[in-house]
Protein backbone atom coordinates (compact mmCIF):
# COMPACT_ATOMS: atom_id res chain seq x y z
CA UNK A 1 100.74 47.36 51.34
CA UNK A 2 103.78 45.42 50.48
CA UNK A 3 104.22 41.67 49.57
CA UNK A 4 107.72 41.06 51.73
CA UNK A 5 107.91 40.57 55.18
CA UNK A 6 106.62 43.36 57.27
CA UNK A 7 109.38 45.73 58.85
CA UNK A 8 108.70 47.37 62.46
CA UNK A 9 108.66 51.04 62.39
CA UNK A 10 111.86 53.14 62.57
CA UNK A 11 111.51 54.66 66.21
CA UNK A 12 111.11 58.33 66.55
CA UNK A 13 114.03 60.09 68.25
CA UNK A 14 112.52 62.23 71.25
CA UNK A 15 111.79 66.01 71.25
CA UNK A 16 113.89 68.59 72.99
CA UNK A 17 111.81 70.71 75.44
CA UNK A 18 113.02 73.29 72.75
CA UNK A 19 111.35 71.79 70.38
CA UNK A 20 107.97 70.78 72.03
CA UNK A 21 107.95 74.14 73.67
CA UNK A 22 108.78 75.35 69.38
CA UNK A 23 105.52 72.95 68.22
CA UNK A 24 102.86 74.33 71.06
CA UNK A 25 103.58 77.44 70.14
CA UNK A 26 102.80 77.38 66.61
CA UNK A 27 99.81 75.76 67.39
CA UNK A 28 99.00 78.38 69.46
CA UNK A 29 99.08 80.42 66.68
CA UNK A 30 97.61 78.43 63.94
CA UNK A 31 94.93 78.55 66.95
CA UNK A 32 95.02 82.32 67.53
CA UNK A 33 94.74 83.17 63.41
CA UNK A 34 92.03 80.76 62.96
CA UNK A 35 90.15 82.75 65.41
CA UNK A 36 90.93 85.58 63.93
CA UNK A 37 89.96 85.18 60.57
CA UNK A 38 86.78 87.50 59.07
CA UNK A 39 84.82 86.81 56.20
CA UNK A 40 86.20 88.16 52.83
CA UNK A 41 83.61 91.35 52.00
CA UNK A 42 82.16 90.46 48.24
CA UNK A 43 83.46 92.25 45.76
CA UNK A 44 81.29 95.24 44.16
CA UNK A 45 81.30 95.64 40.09
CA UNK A 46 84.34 93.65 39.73
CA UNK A 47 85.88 91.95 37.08
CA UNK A 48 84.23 88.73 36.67
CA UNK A 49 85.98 85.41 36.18
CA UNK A 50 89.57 84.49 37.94
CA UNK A 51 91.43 87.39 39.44
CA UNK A 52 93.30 89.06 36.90
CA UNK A 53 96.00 90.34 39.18
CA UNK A 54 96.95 86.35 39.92
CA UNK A 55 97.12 85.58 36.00
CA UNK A 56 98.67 89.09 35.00
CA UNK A 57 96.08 90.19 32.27
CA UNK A 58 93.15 92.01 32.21
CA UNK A 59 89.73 91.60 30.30
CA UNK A 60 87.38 94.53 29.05
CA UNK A 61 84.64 94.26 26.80
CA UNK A 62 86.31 90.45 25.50
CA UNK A 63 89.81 92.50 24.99
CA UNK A 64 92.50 91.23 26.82
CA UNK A 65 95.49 93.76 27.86
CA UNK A 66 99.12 92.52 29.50
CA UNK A 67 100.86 95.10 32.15
């Protein structure tokens, strides 16, 4: 919300067919990996907490050990 006068909206310049044709299909597949997704199997006698991997350390027994 602004306090000035209220200016129109820039118009949008139109799409190629390139481009449209570019857009549907990535939405086709955004679509087709939606679809596609499975559930993540849970984890078995992992480590517990975040995933070490993603913050680089591990954690054993309260000991922490860098790679």
């Amino acid at each position: 919300m602004s306090d000035g006068p209220s200016q129109p909206a820039p118009e949008l310049k139109a799409l190629t067919p390139e481009a449209q044709r570019a857009l549907a299909e990535a939405e086709a597949r955004r679509q087709a990996a939606a679809a596609n997704t499975k559930p993540v199997p849970k984890e078995l006698q992992g480590p517990k907490g975040p995933e070490p991997t993603r913050y680089g350390d591990w954690e054993h027994k309260g000991i922490a050990s860098d790679f």
